[in-house]
C-alpha atoms as a PDB file:
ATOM      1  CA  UNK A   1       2.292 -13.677 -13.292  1.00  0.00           C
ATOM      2  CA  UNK A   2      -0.277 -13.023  -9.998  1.00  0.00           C
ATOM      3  CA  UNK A   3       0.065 -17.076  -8.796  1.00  0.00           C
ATOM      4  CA  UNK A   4      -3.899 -18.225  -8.620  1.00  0.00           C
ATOM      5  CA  UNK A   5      -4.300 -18.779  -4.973  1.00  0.00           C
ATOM      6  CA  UNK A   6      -3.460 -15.159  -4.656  1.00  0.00           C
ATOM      7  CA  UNK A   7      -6.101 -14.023  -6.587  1.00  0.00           C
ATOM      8  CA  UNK A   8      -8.501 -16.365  -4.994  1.00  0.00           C
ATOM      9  CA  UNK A   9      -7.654 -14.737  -1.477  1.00  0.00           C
ATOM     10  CA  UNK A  10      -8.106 -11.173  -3.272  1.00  0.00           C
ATOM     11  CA  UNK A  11     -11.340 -12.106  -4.836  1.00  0.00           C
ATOM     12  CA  UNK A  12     -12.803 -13.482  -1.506  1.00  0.00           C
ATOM     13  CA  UNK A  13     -11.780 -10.238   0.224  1.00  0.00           C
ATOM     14  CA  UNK A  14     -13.749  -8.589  -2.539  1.00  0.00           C
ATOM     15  CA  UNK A  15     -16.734 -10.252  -1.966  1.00  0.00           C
ATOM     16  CA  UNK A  16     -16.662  -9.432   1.742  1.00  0.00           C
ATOM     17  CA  UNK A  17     -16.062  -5.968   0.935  1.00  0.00           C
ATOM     18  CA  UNK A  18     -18.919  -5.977  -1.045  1.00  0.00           C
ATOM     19  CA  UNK A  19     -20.959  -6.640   2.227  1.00  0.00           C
ATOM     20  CA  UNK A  20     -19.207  -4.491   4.350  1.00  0.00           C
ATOM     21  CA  UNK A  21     -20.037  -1.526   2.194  1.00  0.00           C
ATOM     22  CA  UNK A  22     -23.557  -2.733   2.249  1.00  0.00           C
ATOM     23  CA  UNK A  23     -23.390  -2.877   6.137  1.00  0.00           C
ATOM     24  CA  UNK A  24     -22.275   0.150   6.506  1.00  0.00           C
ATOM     25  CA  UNK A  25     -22.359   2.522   3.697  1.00  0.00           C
ATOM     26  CA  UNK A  26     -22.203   5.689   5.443  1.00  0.00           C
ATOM     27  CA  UNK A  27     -19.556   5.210   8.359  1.00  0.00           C
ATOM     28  CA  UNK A  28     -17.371   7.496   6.717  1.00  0.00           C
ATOM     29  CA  UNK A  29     -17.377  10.498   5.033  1.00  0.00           C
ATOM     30  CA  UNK A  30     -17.683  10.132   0.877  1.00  0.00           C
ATOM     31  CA  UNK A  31     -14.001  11.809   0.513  1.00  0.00           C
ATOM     32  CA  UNK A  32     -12.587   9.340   3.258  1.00  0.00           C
ATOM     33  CA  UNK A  33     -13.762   6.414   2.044  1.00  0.00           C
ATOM     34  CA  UNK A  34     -12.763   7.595  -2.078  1.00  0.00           C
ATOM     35  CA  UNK A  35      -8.839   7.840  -0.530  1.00  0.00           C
ATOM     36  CA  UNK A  36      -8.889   4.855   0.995  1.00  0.00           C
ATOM     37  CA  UNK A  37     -10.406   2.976  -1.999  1.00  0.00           C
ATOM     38  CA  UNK A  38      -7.432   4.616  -4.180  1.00  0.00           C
ATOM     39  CA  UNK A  39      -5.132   3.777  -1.851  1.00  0.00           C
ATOM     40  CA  UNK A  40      -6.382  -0.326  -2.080  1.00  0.00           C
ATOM     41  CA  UNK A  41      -6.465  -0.381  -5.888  1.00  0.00           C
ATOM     42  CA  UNK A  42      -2.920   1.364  -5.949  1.00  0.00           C
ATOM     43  CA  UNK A  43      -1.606  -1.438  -3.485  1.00  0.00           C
ATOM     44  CA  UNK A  44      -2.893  -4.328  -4.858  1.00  0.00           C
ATOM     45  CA  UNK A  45      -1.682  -2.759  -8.345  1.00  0.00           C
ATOM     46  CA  UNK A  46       1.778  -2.464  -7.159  1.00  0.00           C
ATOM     47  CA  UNK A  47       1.210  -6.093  -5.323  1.00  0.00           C
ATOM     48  CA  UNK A  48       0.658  -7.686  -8.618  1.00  0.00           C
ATOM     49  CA  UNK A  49       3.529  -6.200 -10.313  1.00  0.00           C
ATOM     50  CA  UNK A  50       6.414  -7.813  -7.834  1.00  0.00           C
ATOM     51  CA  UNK A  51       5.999 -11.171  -9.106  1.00  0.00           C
ATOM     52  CA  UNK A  52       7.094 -10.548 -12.864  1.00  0.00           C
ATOM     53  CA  UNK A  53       9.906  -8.000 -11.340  1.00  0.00           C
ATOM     54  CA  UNK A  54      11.640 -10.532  -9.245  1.00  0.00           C
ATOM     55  CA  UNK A  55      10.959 -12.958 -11.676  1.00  0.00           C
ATOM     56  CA  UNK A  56      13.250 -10.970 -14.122  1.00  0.00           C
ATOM     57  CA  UNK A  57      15.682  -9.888 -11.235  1.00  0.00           C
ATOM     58  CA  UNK A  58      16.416 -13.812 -10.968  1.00  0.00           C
ATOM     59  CA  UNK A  59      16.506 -14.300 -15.212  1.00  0.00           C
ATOM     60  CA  UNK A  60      19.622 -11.862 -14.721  1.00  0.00           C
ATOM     61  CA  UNK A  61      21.270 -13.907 -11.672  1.00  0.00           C
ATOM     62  CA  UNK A  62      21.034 -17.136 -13.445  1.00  0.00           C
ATOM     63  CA  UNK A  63      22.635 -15.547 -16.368  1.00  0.00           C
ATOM     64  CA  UNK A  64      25.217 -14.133 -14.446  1.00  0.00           C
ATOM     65  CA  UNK A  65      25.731 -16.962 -12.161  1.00  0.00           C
ATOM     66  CA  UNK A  66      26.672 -19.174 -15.563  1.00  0.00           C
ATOM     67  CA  UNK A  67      28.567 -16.954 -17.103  1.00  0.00           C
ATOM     68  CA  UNK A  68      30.934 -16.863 -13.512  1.00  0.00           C
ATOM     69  CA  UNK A  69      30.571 -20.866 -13.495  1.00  0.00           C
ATOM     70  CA  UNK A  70      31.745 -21.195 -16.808  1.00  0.00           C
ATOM     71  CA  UNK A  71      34.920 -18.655 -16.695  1.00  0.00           C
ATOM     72  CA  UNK A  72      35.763 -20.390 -13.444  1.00  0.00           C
ATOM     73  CA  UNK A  73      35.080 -24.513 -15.348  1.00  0.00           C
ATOM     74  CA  UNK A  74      38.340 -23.559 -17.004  1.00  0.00           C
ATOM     75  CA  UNK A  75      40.479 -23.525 -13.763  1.00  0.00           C
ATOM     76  CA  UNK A  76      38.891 -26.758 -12.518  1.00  0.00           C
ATOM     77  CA  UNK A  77      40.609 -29.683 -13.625  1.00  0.00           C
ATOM     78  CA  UNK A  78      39.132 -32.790 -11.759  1.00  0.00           C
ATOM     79  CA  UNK A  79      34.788 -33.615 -12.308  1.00  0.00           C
ATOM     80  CA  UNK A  80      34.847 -33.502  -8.552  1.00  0.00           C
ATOM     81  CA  UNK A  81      35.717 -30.015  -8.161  1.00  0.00           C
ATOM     82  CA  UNK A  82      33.599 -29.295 -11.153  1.00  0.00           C
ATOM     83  CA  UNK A  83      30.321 -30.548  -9.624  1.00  0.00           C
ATOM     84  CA  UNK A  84      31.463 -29.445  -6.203  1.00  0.00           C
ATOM     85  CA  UNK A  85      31.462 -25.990  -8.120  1.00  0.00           C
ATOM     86  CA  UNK A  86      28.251 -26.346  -9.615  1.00  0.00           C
ATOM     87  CA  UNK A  87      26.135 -27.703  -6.288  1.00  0.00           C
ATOM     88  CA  UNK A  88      27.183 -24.720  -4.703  1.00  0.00           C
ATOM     89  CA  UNK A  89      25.737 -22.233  -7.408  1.00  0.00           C
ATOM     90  CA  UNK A  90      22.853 -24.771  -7.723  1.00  0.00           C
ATOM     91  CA  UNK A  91      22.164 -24.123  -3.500  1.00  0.00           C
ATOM     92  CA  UNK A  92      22.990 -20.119  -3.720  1.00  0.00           C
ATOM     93  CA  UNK A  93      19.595 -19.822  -6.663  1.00  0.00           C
ATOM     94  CA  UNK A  94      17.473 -22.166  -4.773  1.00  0.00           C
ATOM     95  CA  UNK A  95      18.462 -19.599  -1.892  1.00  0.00           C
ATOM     96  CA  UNK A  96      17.545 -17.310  -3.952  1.00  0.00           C
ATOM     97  CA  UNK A  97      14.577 -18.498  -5.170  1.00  0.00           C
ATOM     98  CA  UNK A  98      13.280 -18.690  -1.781  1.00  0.00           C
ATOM     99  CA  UNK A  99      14.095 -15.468  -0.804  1.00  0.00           C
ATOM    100  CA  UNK A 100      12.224 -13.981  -4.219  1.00  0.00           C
ATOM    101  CA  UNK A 101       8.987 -16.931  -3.171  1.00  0.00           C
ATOM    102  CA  UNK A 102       8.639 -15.246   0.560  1.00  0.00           C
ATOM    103  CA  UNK A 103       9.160 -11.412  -1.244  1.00  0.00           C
ATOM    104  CA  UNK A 104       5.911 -12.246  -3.697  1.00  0.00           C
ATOM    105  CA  UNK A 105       3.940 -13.797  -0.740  1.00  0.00           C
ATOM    106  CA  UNK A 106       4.958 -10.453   1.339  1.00  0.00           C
ATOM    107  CA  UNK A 107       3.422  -8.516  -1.474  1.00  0.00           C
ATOM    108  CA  UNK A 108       0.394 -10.385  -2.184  1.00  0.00           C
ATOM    109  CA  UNK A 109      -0.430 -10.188   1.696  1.00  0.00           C
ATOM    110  CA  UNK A 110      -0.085  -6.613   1.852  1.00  0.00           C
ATOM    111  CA  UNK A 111      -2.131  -6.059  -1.166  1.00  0.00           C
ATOM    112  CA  UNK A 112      -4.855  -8.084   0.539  1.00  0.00           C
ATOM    113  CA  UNK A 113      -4.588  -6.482   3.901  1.00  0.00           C
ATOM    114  CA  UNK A 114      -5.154  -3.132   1.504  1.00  0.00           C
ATOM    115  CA  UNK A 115      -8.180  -4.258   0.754  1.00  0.00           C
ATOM    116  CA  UNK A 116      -9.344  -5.276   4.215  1.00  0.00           C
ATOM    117  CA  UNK A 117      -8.485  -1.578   5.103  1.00  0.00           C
ATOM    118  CA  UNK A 118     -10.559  -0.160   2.573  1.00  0.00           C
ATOM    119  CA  UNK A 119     -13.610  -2.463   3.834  1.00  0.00           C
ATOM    120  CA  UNK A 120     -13.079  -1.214   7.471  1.00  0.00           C
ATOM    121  CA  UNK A 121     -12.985   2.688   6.400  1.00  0.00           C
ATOM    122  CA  UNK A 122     -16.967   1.884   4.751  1.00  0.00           C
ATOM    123  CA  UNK A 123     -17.862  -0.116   7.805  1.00  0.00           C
ATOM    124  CA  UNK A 124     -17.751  -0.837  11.589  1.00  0.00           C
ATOM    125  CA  UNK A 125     -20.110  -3.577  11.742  1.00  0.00           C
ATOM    126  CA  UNK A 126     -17.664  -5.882  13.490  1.00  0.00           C
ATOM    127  CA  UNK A 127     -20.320  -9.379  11.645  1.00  0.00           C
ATOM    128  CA  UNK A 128     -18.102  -8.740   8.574  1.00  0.00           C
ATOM    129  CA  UNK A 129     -15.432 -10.477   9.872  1.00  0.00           C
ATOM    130  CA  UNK A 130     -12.638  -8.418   8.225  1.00  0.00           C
ATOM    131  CA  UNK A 131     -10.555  -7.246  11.566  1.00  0.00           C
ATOM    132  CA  UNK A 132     -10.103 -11.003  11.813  1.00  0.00           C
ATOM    133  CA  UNK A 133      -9.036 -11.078   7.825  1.00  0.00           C
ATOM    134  CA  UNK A 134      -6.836  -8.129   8.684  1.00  0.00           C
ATOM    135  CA  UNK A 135      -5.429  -9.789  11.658  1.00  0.00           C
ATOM    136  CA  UNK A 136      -4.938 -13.421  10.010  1.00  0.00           C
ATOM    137  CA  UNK A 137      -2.859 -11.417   7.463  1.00  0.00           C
ATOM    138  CA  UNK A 138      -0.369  -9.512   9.954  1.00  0.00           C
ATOM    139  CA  UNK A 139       0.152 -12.940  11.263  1.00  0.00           C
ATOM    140  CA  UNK A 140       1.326 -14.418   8.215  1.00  0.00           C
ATOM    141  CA  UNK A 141       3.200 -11.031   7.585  1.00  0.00           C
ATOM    142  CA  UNK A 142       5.069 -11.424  10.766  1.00  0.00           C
ATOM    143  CA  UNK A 143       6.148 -15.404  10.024  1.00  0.00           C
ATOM    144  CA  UNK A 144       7.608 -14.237   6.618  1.00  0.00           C
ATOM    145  CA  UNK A 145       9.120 -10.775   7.859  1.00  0.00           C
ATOM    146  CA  UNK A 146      12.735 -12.292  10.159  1.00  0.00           C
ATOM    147  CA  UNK A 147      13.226 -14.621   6.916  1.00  0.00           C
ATOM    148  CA  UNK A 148      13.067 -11.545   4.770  1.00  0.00           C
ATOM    149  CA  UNK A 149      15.347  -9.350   7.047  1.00  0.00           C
ATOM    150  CA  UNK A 150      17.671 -12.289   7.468  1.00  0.00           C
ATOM    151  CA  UNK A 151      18.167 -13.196   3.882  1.00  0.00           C
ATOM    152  CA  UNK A 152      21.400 -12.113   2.284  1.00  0.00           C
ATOM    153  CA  UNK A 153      21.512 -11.009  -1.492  1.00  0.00           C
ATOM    154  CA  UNK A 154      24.529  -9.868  -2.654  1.00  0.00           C
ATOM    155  CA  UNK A 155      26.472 -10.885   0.119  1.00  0.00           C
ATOM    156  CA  UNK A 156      24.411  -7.920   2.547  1.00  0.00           C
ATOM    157  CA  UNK A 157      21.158  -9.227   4.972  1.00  0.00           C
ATOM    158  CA  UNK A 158      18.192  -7.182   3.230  1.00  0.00           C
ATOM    159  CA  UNK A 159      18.081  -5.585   7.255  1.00  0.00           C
ATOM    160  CA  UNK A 160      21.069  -3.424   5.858  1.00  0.00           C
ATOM    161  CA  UNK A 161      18.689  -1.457   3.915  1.00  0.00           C
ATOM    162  CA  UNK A 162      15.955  -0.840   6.246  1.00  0.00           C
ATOM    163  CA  UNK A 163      15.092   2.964   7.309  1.00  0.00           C
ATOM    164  CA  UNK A 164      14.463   4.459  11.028  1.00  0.00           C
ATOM    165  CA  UNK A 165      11.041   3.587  12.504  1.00  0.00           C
ATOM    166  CA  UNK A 166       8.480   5.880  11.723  1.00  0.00           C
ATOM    167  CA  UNK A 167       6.424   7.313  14.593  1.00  0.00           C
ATOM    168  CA  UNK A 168       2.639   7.032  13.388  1.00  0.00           C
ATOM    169  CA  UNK A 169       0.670  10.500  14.441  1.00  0.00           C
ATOM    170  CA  UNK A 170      -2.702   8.299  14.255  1.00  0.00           C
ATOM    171  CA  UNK A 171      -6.034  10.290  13.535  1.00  0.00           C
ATOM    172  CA  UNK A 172      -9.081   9.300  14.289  1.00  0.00           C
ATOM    173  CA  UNK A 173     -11.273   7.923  11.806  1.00  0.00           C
ATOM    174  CA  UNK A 174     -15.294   7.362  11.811  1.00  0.00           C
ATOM    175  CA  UNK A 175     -15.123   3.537  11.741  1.00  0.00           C
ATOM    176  CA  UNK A 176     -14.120   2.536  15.678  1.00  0.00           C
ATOM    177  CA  UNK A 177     -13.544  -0.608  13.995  1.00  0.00           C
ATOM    178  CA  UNK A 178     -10.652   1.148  11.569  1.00  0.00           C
ATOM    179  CA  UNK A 179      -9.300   3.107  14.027  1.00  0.00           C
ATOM    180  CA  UNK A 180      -8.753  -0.005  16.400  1.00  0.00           C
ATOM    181  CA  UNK A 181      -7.001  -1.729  13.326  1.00  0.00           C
ATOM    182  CA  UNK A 182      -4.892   1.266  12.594  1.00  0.00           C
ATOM    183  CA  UNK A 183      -3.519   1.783  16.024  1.00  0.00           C
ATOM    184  CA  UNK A 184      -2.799  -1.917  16.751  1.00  0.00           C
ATOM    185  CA  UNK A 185      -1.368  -2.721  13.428  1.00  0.00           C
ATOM    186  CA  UNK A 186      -0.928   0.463  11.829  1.00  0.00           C
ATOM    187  CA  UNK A 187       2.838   0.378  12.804  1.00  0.00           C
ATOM    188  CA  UNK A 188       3.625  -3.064  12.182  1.00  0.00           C
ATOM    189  CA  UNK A 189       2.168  -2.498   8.332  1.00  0.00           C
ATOM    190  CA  UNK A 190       4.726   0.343   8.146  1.00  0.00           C
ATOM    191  CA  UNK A 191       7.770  -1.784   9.268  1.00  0.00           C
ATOM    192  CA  UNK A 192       6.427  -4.294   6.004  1.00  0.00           C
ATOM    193  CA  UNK A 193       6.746  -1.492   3.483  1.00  0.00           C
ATOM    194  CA  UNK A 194       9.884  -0.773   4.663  1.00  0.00           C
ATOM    195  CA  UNK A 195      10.943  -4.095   4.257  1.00  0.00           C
ATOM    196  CA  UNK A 196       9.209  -5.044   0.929  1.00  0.00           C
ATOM    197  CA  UNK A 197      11.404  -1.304  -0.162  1.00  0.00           C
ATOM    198  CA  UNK A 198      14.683  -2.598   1.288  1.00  0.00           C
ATOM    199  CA  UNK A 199      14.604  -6.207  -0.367  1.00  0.00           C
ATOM    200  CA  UNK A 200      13.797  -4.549  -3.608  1.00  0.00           C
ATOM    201  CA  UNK A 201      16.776  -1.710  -3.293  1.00  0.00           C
ATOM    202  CA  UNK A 202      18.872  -4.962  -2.388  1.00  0.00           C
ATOM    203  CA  UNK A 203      17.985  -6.626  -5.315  1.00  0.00           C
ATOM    204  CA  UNK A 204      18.811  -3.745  -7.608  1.00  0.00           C
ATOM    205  CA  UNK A 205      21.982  -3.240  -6.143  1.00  0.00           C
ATOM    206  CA  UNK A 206      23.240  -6.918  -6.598  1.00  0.00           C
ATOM    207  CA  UNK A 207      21.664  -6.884 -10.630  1.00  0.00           C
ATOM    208  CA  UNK A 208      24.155  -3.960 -10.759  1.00  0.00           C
ATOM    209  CA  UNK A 209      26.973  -5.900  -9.916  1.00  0.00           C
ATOM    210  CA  UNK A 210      25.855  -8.427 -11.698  1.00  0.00           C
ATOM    211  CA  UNK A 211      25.361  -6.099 -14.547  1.00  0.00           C
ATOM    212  CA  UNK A 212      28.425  -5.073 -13.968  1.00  0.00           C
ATOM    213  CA  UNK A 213      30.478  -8.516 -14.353  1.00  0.00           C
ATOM    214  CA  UNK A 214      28.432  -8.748 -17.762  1.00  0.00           C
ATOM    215  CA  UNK A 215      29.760  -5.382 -19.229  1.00  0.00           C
ATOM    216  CA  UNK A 216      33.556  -6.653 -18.014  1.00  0.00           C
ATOM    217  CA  UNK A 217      33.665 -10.480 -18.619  1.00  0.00           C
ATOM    218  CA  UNK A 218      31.349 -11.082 -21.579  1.00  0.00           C
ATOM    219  CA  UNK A 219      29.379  -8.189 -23.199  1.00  0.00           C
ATOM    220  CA  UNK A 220      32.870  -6.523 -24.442  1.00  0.00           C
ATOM    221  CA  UNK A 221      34.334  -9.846 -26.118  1.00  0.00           C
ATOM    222  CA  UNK A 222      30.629 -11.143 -27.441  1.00  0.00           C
ATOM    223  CA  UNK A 223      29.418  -7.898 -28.383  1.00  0.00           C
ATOM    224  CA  UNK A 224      31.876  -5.009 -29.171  1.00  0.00           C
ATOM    225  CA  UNK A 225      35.056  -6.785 -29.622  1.00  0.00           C
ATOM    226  CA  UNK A 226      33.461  -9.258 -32.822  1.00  0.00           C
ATOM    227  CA  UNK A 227      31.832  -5.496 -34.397  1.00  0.00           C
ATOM    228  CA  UNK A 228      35.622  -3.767 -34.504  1.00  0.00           C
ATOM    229  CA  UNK A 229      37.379  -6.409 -35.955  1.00  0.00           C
ATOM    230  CA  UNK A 230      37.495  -7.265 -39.242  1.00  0.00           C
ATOM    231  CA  UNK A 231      35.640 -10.632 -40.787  1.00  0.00           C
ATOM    232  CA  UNK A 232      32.141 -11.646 -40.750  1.00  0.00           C
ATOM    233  CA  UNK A 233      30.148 -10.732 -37.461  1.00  0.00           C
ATOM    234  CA  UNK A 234      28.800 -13.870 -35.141  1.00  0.00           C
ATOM    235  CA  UNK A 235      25.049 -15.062 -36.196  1.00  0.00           C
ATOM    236  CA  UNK A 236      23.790 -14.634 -33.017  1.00  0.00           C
ATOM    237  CA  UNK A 237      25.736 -11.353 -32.926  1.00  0.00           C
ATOM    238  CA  UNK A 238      22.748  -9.274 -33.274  1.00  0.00           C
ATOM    239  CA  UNK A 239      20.548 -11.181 -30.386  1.00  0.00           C
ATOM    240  CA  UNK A 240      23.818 -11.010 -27.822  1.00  0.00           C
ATOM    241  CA  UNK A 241      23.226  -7.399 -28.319  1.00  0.00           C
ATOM    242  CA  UNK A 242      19.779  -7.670 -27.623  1.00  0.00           C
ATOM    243  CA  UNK A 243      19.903  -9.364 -24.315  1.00  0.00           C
ATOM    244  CA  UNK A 244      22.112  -7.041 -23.174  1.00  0.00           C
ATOM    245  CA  UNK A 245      20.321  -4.061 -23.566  1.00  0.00           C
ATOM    246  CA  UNK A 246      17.420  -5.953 -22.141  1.00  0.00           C
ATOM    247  CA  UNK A 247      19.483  -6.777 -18.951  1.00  0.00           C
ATOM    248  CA  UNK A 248      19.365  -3.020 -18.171  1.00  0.00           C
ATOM    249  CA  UNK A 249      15.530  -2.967 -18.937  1.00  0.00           C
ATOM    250  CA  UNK A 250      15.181  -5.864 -16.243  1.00  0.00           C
ATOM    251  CA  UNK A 251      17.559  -3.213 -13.756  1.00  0.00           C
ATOM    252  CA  UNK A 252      15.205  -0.301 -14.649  1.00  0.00           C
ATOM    253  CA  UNK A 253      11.669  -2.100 -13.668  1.00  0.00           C
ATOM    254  CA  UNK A 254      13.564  -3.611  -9.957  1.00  0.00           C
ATOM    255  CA  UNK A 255      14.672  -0.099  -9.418  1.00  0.00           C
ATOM    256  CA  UNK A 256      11.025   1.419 -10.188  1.00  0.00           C
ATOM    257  CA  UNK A 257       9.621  -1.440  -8.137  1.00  0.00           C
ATOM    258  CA  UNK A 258      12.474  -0.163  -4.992  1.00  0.00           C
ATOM    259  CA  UNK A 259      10.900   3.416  -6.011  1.00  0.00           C
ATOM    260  CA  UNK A 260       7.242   2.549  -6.178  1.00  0.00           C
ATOM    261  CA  UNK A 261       7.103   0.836  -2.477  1.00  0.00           C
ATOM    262  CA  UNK A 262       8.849   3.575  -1.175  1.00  0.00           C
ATOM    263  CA  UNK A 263       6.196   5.992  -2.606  1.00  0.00           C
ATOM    264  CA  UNK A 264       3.459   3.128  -1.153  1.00  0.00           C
ATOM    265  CA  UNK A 265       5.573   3.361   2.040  1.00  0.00           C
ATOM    266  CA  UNK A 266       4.838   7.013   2.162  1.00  0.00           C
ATOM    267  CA  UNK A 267       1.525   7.302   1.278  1.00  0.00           C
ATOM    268  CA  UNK A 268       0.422   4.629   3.742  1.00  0.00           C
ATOM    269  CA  UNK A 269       1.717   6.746   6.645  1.00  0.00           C
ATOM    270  CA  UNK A 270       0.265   9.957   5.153  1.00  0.00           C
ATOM    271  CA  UNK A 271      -2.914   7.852   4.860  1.00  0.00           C
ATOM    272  CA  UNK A 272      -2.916   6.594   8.597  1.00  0.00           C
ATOM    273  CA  UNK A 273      -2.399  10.471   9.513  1.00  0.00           C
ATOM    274  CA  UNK A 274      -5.642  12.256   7.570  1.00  0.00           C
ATOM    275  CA  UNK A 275      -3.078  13.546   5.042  1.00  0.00           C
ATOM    276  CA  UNK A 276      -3.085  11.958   2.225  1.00  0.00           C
ATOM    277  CA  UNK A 277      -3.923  13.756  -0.782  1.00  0.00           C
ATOM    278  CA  UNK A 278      -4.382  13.452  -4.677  1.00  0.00           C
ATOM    279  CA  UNK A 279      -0.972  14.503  -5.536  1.00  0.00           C
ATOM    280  CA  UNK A 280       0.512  11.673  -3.231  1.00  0.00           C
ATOM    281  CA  UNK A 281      -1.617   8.993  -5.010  1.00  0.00           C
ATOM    282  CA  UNK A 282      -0.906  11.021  -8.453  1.00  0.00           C
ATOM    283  CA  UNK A 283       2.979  10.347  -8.040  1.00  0.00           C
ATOM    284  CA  UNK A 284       2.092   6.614  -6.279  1.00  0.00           C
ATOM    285  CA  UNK A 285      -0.095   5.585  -9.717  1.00  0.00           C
ATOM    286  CA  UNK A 286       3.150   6.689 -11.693  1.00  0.00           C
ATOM    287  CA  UNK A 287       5.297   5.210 -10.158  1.00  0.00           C
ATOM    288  CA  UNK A 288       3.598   1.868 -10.353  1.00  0.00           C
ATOM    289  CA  UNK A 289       3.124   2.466 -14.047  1.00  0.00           C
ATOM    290  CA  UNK A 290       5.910   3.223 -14.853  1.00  0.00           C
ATOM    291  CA  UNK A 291       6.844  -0.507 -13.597  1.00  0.00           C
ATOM    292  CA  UNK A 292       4.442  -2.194 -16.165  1.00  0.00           C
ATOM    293  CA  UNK A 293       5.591  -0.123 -18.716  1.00  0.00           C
ATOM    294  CA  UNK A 294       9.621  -1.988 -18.178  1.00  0.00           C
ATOM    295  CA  UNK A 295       8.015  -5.252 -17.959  1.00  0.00           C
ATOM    296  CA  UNK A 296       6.067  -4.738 -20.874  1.00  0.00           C
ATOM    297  CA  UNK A 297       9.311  -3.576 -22.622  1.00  0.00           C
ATOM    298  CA  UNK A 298      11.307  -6.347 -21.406  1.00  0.00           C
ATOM    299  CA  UNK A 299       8.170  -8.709 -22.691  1.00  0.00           C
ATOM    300  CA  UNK A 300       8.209  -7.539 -25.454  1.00  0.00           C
ATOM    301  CA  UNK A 301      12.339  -8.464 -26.388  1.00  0.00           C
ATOM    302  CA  UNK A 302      11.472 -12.118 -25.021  1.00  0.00           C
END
C-alpha cells in the first residue's frame, strides 16, 4: 500500500499543477502537453505499484531465510550459537528492510518529480514554484541514490546491475522554464531509472535463488514427496502447495516491476528527446498492468 505521506506530497503537487495550467495554459502545444500528461499518470502508476512488489519480494526472503535457519538449528547444539544464528538473520532482514524502505521512497519521489514535469510542460510562469518542487526532489533523490547503489542483495551491490550512461540529445521545448529543468536535471533523472531498474532486476535474481532453495530443501519433501507415497496426505498438504505456486506469482510481479522501469527508463529519454510516441506509452501502460494484475493474483491466494 501507497504509505499516506506519499500521497499527501502527490496531492499537493496536484493542486499546484492545477495553477500552473491555469498560469499558463497555452505554453505548449496541445499534443506536447497530452504526452507529457501520459507520461506523469504512467509514472506515478508504476510509482504506486513498487511498494506492494517489494513488499512481497521480502514475504519470500523471510520465508526463505526460516526455512535456512531452521535446517541449519539442527547442527547447532549450544542456545548460544543458536541465538548467535538467529541475530544475524534478524540484522541481514532489517538490512533488508531498509534497502526495500529507501527503494519505495526512490519511487514515490520520482513519481512526484513526474508530476512536477508535467506542470512545467503547461507553464513557464516561474510564481508556481514547481522548479523549486522539482529541485527539492532531485535533492532527496541524490541522498537516497549511493545507499541504493551500495546496498548488497544477494550477496551483489545493486551498482552491479546498472547500464552505460545515456547521452541525452535534449530538444527544445516551449516552456524556458522546462527546458532549463530538463537540461540541468534531465540526466540525473535518467541515472534514477536506471537505478530503481537495477535494484528491481537484483531483487528478482536473489527471489530466484531463493526460489530455488525452496524447490530443493522443502517444496519436494512437503509437497511431492507426501503425494507419491502411500498413506493419508498432510492437512495442510493442499495449502503447502498453494504457497508455493504463489512464491512464483510474487517472482513474476518483481520481474514485471524490473521490466516496467526499464520501459519507464526508456520512455523518459525518448520523452526528453521530442520522440516519444503512443506506441512507447502503449507498451509502458502494459507493462505496468501487467504488474497489478500479479499482485492482484498473489492477493487474491492470501
Amino acid at each position: 500500500m501507497v504509505h499516506r505521506s506519499a500521497l499527501i506530497d502527490r496531492n499537493r503537487l496536484l493542486v499546484i499543477l492545477g495553477f500552473a495550467i491555469v498560469l499558463g495554459a497555452c505554453a505548449v502545444g496541445t499534443a506536447r502537453i497530452n504526452q507529457f500528461e501520459e507520461f506523469a499518470q504512467a509514472g506515478t502508476r508504476f510509482a504506486d505499484t513498487v511498494p506492494p512488489v517489494l513488499d512481497e519480494a521480502f514475504r519470500v526472503a523471510v520465508a526463505t531465510d526460516s526455512l535456512v535457519l531452521t535446517q541449519a538449528r539442527v547442527g547447532l547444539r549450544s542456545s548460544e550459537d543458536r541465538l548467535k544464528a538467529i541475530e544475524q538473520s534478524n540484522r541481514n532482514l532489517t538490512e533488508r528492510i531498509a534497502i526495500l524502505s529507501d527503494l519505495k521512497r526512490q519511487a514515490s519521489l520520482l513519481g512526484a518529480y513526474f508530476v512536477a514535469l508535467q506542470a512545467l510542460a503547461h507553464t513557464d510562469a516561474e510564481s508556481s514554484g514547481m522548479t523549486e518542487v522539482a529541485s527539492g526532489i532531485v535533492g532527496a533523490l541524490g541522498k537516497l541514490s549511493p545507499r541504493i547503489a551500495s546496498a548488497k542483495i544477494g550477496g551483489s551491490p545493486v551498482s552491479d546491475f546498472l547500464a552505460p550512461v545515456v547521452s541525452l540529445t535534449f530538444t527544445a521545448f516551449q516552456s524556458a522554464a522546462l527546458n532549463r529543468e530538463l537540461r540541468k536535471n534531465g540526466t540525473i533523472i535518467e541515472r534514477q531509472l536506471d537505478l530503481q531498474q537495477a535494484a528491481l532486476t537484483a531483487i528478482a535474481d536473489a527471489m530466484r535463488a531463493e526460489l530455488e532453495i525452496h524447490a530443493v530443501a522443502a517444496d519436494r519433501d512437503s509437497i511431492v514427496l507426501p503425494f507419491v507415497r502411500d498413506g493419508t496426505l498432510p492437512s495442510d498438504w493442499a495449502q503447502r502447495r498453494a504457497d508455493a505456486f504463489q512464491r512464483q506469482t510474487q517472482l513474476r510481479s518483481v520481474d514485471a516491476a524490473a521490466k516496467a522501469a526499464q520501459s519507464l527508463r526508456s520512455s523518459y529519454v525518448a520523452l526528453v528527446e521530442n520522440r516519444l510516441d503512443e506506441t512507447n506509452l502503449t507498451a509502458l501502460l502494459l507493462d505496468i498492468n501487467s504488474i497489478v494484475t500479479l499482485l492482484e493474483g498473489v492477493r487474491g491466494r492470501q
